[in-house]
C-alpha atoms as a PDB file:
ATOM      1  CA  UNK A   1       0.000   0.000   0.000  1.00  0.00           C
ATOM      2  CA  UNK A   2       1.173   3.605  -0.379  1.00  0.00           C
ATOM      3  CA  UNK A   3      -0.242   7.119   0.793  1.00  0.00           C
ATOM      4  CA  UNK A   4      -0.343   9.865  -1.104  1.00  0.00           C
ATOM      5  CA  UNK A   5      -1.118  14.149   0.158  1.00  0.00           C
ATOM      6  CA  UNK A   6      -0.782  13.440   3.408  1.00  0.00           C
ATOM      7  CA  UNK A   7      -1.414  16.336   5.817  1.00  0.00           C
ATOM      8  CA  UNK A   8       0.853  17.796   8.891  1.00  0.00           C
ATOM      9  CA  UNK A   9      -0.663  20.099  11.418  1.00  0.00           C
ATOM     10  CA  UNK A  10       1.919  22.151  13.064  1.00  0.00           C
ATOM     11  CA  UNK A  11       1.772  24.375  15.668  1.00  0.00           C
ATOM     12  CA  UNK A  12       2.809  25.102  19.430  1.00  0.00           C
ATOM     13  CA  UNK A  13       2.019  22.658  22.101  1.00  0.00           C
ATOM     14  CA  UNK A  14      -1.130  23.929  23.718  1.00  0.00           C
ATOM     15  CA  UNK A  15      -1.803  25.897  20.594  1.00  0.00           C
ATOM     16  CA  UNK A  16      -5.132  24.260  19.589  1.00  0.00           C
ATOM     17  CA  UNK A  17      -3.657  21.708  17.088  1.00  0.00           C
ATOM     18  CA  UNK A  18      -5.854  19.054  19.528  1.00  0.00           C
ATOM     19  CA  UNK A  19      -8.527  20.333  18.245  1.00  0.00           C
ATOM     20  CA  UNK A  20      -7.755  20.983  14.970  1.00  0.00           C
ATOM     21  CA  UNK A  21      -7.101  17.318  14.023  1.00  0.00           C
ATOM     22  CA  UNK A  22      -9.949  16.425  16.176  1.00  0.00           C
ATOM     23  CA  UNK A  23     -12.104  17.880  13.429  1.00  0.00           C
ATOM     24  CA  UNK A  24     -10.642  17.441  10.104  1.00  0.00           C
ATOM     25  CA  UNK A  25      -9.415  13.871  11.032  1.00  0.00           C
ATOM     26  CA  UNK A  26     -13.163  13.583  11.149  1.00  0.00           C
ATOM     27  CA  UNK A  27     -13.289  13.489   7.716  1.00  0.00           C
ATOM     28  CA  UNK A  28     -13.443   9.438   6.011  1.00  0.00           C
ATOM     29  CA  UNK A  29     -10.993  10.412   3.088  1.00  0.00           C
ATOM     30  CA  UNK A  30      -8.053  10.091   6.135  1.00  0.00           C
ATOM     31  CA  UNK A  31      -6.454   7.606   8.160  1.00  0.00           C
ATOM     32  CA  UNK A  32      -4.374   8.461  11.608  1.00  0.00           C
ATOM     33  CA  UNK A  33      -2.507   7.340  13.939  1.00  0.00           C
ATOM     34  CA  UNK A  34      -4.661   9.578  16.626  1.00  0.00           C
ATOM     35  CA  UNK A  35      -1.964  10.083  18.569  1.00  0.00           C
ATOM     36  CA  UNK A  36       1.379  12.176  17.858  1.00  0.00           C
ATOM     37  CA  UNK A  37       3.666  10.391  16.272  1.00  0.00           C
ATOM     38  CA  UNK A  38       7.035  10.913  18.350  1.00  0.00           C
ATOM     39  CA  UNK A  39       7.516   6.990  18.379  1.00  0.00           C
ATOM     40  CA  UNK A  40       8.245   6.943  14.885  1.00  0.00           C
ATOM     41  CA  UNK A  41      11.206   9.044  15.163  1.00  0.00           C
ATOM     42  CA  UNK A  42      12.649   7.344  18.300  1.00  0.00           C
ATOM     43  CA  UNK A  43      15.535   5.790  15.790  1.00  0.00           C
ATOM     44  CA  UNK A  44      16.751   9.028  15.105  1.00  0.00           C
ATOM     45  CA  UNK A  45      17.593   9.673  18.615  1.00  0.00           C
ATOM     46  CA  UNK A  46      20.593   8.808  20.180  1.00  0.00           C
ATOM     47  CA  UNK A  47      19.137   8.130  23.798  1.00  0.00           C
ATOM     48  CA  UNK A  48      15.893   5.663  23.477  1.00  0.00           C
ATOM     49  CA  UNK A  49      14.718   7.128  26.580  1.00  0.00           C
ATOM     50  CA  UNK A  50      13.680  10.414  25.076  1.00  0.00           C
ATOM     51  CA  UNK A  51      10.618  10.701  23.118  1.00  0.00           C
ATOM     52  CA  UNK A  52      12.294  12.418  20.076  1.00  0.00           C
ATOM     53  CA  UNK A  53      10.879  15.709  21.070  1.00  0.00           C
ATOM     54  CA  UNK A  54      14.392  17.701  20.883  1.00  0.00           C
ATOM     55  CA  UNK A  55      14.626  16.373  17.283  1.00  0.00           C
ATOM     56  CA  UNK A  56      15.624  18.818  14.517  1.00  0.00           C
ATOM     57  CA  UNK A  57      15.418  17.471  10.703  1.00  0.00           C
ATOM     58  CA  UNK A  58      15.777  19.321   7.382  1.00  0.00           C
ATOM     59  CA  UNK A  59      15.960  18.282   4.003  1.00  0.00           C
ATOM     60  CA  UNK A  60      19.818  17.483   3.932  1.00  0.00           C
ATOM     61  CA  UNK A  61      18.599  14.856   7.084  1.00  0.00           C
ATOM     62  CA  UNK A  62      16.442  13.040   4.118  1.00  0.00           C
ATOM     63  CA  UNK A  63      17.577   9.222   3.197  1.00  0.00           C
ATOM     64  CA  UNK A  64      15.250   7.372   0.478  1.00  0.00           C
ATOM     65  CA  UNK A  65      14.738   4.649   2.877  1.00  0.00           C
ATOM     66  CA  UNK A  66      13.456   6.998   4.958  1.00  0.00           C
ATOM     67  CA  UNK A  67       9.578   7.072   2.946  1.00  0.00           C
ATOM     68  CA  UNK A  68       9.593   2.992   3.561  1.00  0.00           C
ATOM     69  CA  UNK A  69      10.128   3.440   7.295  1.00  0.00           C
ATOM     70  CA  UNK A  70       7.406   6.014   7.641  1.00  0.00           C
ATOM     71  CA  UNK A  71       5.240   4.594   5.271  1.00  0.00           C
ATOM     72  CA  UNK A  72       5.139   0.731   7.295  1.00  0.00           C
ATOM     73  CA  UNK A  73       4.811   2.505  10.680  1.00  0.00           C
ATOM     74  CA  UNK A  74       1.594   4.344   9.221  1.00  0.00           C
ATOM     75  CA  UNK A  75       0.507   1.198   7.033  1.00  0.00           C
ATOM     76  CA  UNK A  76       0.276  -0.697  10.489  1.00  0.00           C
ATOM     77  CA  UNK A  77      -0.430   2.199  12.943  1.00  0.00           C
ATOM     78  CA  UNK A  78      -2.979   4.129  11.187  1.00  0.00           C
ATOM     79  CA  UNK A  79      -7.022   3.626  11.739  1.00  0.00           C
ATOM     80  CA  UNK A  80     -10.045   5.484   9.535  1.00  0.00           C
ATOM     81  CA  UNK A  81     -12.309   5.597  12.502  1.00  0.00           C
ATOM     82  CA  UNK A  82     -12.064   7.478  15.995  1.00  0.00           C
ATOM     83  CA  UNK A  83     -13.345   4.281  18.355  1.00  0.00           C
ATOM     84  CA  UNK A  84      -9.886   2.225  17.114  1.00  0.00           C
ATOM     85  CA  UNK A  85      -7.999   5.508  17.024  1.00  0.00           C
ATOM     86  CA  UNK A  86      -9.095   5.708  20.956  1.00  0.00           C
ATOM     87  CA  UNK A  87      -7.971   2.096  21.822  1.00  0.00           C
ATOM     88  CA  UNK A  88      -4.244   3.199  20.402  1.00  0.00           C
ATOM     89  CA  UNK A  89      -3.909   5.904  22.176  1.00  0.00           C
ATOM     90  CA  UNK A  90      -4.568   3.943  25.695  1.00  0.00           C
ATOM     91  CA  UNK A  91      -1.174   3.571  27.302  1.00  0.00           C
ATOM     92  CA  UNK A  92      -1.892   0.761  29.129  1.00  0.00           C
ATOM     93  CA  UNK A  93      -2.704  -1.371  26.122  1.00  0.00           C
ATOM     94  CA  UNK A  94       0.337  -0.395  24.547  1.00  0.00           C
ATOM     95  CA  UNK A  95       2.802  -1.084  27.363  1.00  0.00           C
ATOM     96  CA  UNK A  96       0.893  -3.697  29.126  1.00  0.00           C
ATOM     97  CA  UNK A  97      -1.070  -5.406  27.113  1.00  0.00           C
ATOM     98  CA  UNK A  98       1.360  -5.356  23.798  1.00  0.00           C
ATOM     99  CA  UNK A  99       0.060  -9.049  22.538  1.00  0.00           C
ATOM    100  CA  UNK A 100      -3.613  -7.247  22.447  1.00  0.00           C
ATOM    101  CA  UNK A 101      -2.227  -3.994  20.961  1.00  0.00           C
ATOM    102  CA  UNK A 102      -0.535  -5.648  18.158  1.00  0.00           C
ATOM    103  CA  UNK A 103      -3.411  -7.623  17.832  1.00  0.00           C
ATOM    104  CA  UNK A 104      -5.695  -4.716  17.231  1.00  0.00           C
ATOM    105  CA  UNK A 105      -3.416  -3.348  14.958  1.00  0.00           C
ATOM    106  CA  UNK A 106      -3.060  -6.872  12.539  1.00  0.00           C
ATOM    107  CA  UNK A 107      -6.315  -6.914  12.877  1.00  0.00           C
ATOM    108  CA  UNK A 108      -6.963  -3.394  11.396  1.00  0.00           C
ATOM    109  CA  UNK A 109      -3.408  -3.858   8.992  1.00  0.00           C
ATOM    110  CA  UNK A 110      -5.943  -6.525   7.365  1.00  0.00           C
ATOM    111  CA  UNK A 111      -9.256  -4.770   7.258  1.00  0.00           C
ATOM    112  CA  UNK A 112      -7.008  -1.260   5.860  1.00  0.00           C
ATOM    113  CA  UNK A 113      -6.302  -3.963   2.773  1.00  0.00           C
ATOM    114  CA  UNK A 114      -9.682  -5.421   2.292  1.00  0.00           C
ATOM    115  CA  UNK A 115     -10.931  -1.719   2.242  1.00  0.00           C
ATOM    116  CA  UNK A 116      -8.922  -0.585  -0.247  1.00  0.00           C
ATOM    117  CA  UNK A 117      -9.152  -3.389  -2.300  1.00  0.00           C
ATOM    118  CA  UNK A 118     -12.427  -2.971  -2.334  1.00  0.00           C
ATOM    119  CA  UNK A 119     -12.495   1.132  -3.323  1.00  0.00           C
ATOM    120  CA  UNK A 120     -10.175  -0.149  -5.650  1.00  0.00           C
ATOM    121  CA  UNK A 121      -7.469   2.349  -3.772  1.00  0.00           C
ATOM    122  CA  UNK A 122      -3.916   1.813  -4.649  1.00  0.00           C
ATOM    123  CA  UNK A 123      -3.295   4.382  -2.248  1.00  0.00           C
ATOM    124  CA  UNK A 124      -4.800   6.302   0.611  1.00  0.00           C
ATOM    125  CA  UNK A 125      -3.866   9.698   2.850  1.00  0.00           C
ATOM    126  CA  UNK A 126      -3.209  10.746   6.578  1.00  0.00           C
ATOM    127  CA  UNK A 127      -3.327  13.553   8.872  1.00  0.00           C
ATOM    128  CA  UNK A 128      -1.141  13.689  11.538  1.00  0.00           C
ATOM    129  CA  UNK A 129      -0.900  16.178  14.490  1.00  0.00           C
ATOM    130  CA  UNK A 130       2.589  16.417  15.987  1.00  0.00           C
ATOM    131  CA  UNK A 131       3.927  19.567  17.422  1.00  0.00           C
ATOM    132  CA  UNK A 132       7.568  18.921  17.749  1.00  0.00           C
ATOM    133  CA  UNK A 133       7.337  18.392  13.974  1.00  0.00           C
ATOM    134  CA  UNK A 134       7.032  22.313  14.082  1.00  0.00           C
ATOM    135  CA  UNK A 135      11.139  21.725  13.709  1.00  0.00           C
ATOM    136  CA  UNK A 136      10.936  18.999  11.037  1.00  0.00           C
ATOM    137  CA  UNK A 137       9.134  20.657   8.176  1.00  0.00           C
ATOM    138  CA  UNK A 138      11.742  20.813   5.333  1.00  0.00           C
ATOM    139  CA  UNK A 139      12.190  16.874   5.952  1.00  0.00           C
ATOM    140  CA  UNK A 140       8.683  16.186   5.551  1.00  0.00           C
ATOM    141  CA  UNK A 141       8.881  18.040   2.697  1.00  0.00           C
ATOM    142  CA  UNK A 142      11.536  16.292   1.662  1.00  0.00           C
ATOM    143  CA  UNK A 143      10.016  12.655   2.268  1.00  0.00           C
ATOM    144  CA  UNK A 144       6.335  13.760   1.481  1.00  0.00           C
ATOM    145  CA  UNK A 145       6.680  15.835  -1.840  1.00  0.00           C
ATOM    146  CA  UNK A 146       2.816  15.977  -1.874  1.00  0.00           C
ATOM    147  CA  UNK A 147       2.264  16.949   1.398  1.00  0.00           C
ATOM    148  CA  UNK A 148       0.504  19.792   2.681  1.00  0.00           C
ATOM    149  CA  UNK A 149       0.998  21.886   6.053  1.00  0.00           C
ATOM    150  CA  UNK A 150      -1.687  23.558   8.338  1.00  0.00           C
ATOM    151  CA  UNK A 151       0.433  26.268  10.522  1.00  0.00           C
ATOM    152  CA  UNK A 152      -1.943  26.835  13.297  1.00  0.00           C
ATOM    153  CA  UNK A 153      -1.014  30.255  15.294  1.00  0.00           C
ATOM    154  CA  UNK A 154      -2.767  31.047  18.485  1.00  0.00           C
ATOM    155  CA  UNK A 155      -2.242  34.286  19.889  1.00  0.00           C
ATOM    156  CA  UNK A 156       0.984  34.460  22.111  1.00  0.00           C
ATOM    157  CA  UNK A 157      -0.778  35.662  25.352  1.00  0.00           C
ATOM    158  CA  UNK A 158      -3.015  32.814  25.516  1.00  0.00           C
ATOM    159  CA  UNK A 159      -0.925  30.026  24.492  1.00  0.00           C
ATOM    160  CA  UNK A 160       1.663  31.153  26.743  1.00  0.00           C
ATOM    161  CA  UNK A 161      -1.248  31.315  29.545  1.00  0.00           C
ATOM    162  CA  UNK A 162      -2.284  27.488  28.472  1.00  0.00           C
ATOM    163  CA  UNK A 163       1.360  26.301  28.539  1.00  0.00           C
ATOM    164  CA  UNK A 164       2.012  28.101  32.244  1.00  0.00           C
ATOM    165  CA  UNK A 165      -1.481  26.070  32.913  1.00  0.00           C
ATOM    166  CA  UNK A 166       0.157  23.011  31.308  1.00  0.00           C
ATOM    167  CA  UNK A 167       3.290  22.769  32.764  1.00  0.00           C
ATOM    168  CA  UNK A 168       2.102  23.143  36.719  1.00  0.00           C
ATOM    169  CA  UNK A 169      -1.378  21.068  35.795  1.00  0.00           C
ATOM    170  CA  UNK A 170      -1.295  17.901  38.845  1.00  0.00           C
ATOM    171  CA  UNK A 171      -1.876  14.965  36.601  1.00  0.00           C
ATOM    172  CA  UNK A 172      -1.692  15.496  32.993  1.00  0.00           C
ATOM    173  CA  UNK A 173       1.200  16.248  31.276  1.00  0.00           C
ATOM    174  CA  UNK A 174       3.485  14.106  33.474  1.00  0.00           C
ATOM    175  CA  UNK A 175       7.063  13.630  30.688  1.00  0.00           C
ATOM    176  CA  UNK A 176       8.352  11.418  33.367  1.00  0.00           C
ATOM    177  CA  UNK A 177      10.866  10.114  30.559  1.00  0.00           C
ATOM    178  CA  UNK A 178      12.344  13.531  30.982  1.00  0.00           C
ATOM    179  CA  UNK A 179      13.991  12.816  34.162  1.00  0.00           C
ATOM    180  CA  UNK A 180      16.629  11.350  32.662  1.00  0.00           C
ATOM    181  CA  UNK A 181      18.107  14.902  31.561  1.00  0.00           C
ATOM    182  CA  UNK A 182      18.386  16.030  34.947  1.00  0.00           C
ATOM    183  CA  UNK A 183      21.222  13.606  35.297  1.00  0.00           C
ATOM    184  CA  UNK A 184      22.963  15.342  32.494  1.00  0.00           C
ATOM    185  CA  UNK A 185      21.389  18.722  34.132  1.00  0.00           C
ATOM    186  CA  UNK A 186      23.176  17.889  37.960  1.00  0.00           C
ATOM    187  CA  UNK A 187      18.891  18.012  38.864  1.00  0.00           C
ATOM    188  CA  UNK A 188      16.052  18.617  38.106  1.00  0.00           C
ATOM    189  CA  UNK A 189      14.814  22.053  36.919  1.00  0.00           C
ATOM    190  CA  UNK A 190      14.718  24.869  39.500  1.00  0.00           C
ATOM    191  CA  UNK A 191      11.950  27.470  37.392  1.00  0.00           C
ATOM    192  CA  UNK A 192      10.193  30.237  39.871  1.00  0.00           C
ATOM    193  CA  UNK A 193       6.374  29.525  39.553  1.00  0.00           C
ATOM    194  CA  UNK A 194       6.997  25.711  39.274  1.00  0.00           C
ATOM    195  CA  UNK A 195       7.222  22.713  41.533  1.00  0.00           C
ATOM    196  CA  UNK A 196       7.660  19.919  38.911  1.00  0.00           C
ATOM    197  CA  UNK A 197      10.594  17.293  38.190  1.00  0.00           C
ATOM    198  CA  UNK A 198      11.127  17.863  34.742  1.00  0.00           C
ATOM    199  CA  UNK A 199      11.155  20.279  31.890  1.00  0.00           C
ATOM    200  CA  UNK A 200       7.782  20.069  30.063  1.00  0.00           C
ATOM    201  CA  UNK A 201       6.606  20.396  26.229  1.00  0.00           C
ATOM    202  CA  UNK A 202       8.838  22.218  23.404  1.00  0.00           C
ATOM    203  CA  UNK A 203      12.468  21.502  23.591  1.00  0.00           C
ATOM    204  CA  UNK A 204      13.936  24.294  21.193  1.00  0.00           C
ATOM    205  CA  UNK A 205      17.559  24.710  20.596  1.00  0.00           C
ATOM    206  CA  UNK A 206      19.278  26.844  23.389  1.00  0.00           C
ATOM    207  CA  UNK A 207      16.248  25.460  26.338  1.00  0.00           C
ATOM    208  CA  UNK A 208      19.524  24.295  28.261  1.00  0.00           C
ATOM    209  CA  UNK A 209      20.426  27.722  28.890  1.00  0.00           C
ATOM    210  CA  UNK A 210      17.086  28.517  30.213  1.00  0.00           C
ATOM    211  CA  UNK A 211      17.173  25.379  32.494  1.00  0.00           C
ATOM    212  CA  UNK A 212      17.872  27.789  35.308  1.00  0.00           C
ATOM    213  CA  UNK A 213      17.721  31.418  35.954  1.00  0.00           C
ATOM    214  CA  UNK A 214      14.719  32.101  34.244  1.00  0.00           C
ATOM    215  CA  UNK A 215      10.595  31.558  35.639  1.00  0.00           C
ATOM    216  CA  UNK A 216       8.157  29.537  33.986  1.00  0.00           C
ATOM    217  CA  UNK A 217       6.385  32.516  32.033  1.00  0.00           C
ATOM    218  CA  UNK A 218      10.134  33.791  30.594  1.00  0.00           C
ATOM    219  CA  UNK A 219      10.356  29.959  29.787  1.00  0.00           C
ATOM    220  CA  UNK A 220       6.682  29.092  28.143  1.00  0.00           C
ATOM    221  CA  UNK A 221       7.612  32.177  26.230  1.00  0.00           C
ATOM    222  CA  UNK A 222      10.686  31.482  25.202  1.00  0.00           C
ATOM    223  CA  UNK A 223       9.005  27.917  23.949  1.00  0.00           C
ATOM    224  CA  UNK A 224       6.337  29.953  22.140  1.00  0.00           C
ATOM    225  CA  UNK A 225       8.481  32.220  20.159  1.00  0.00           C
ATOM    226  CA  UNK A 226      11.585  29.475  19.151  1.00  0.00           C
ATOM    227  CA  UNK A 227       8.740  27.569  17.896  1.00  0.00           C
ATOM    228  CA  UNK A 228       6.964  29.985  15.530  1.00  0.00           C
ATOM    229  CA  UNK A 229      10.558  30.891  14.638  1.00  0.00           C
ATOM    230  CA  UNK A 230      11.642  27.706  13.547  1.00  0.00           C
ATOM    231  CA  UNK A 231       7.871  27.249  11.545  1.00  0.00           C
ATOM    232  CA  UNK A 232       8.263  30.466   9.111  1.00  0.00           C
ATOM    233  CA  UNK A 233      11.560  29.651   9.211  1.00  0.00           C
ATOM    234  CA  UNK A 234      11.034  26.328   7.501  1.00  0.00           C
ATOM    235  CA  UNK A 235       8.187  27.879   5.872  1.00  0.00           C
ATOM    236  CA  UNK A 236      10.291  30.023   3.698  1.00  0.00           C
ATOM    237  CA  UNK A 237      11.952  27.132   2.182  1.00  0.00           C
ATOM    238  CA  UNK A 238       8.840  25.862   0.524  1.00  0.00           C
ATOM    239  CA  UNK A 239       6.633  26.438  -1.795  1.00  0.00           C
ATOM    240  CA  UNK A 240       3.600  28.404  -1.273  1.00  0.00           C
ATOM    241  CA  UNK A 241       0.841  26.411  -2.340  1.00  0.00           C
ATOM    242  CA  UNK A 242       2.193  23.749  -0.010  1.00  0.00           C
ATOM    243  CA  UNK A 243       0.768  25.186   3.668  1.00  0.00           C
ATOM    244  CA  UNK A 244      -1.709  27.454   4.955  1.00  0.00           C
ATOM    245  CA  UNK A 245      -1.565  29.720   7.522  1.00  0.00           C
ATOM    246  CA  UNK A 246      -4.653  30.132  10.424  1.00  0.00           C
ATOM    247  CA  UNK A 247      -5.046  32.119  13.714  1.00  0.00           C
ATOM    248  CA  UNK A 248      -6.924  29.713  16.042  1.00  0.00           C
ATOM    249  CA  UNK A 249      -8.926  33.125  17.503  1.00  0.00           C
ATOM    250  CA  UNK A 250      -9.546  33.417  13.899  1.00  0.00           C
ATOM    251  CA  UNK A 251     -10.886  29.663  13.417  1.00  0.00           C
ATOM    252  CA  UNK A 252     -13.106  29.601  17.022  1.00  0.00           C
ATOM    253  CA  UNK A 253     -15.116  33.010  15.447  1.00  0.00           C
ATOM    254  CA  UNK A 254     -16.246  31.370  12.608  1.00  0.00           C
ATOM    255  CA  UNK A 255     -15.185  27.884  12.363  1.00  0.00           C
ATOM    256  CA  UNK A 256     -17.970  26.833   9.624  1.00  0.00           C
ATOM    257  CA  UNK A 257     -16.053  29.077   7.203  1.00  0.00           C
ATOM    258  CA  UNK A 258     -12.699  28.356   8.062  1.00  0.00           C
ATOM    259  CA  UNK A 259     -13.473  24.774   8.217  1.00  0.00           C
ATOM    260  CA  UNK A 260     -14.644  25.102   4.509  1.00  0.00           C
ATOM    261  CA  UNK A 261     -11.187  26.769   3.789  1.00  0.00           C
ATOM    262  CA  UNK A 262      -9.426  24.198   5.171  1.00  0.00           C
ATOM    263  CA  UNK A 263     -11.037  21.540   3.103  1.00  0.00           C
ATOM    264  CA  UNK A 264     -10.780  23.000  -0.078  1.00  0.00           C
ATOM    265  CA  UNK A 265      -7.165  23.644   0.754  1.00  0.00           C
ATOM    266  CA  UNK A 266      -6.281  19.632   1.704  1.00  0.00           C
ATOM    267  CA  UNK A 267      -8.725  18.421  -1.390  1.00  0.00           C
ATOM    268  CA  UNK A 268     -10.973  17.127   0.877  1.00  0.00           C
ATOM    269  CA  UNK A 269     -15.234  17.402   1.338  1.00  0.00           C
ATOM    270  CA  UNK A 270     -16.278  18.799   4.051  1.00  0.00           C
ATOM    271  CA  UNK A 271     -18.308  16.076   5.212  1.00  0.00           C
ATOM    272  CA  UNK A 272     -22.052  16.188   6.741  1.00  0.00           C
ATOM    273  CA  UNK A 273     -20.155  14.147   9.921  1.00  0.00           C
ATOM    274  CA  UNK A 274     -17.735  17.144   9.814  1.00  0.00           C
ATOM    275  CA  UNK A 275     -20.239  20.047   9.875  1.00  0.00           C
ATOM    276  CA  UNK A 276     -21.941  18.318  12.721  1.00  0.00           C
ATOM    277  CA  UNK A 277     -18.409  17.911  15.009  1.00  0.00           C
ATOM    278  CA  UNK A 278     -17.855  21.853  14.023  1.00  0.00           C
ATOM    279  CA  UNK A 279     -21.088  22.642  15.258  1.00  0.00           C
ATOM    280  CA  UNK A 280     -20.248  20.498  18.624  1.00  0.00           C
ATOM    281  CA  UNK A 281     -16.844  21.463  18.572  1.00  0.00           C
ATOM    282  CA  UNK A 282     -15.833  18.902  21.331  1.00  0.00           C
ATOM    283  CA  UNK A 283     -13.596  19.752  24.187  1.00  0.00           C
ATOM    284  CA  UNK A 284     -10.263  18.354  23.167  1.00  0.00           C
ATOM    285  CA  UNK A 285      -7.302  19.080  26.003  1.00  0.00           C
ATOM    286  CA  UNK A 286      -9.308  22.584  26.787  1.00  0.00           C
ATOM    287  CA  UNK A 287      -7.120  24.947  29.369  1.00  0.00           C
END
């Protein structure tokens, strides 16, 4: 099987991305993964323990085995419908209960093939929502020619409000596989306005230096802005008709319109199922 026009959403962490693919991954001319897709780059990394969030690609990072390696993790991994796309993301199925995990996934691996046979489909797309790919753009690019980009902004006051939310909330957003940089670190982060073990959400180039001697609103900024940076950065480097810029604020006015945008932008319907989500518009990681 291959894929074809695949679609990234990029974007800050807490920048509404959530909900974003909540809504267009709606849509029954995509498969997912629905959930972010970190483990696939985990053979990049040098240190397994990290979740490949500190990785930077570009173009000159690009391999042409690289499209086989992505293409068999989202082959297996990927499911057209939000109930299996639920039972993925449960962690305890995938770490406890591998031989059922697998399972589901032969088990949809199988009916993906059937489908497409079916529809006739030599080849089918995905949407995937991954913020730390915010700094791999240019090798996406690079390994997905056809792809296409949806750069969701949210305004920098409230996304750096949702991160400071974020990073201090009790029981989400735990990154306990962090603590292994505060061996490298001589401890754990000392950030005024935070209590936590470990450093939370965007890893940009240069966060070491803001490890300590900085609070946690001089650090969710700092997050906010490297990100954006490193987006328009990569931005520049292709071609227009490629991505799409949105302002969440923008989007949450009149999402019926934007929505509409959107679709016409990724060559997709918008769907009766999707008008009826949009008109929901489901809590997805709210502040």
């Amino acid at each position: 099987m291959e894929t074809h026009k695949p679609v990234f959403i990029i974007g800050s962490f807490r920048g509404g991305t959530s909900l974003l693919f909540r809504l267009l991954s709606e849509s029954n001319e995509f498969w997912s993964l629905y959930r972010e897709s970190n483990f696939m780059w985990q053979s990049w990394h040098r240190d397994t323990r990290e979740s490949a969030d500190t990785l930077y690609l570009n173009e000159n990072d690009f391999k042409e085995s690289d499209r086989n390696y992505f293409d068999n993790h989202y082959h297996f991994s990927s499911y057209d419908n939000y109930f299996l796309g639920f039972l993925g993301r449960v962690k305890f199925l995938r770490h406890k209960l591998k031989y059922l995990f697998n399972l589901i996934n032969t088990f949809n691996y199988i009916y993906k093939f059937i489908k497409l046979k079916l529809k006739n489909q030599q080849s089918y797309r995905f949407i995937d929502k991954t913020p730390p790919n915010s700094f791999r753009i240019q090798f996406l690019a690079k390994l997905y020619p056809d792809a296409k980009f949806i750069y969701l902004k949210r305004s920098a006051e409230a996304n750096i409000n949702s991160l400071m939310k974020a990073w201090n909330a009790p029981r989400r957003f735990q990154f306990k596989f962090r603590e292994y940089l505060n061996e490298r670190m001589g401890g754990g982060p000392k950030i005024k306005g935070y209590s936590g073990k470990v450093w939370k959400f965007a890893m940009p180039e240069g966060f070491k230096e803001f490890w300590r001697g900085h609070d946690l609103k001089e650090i969710c900024e700092f997050q906010y802005h490297k990100t954006h940076e490193a987006i328009n950065s990569s931005l520049k480097e292709i071609n227009d008709d490629k991505y799409i810029e949105i302002s969440f604020e923008d989007f949450l006015t009149n999402p019926d319109n934007k929505m509409e945008e959107l679709c016409d932008f990724i060559d997709i319907s918008y769907s009766k199922q999707m008008r009826k989500l949009v008109k929901e518009m489901p809590r997805v990681n709210s502040d």
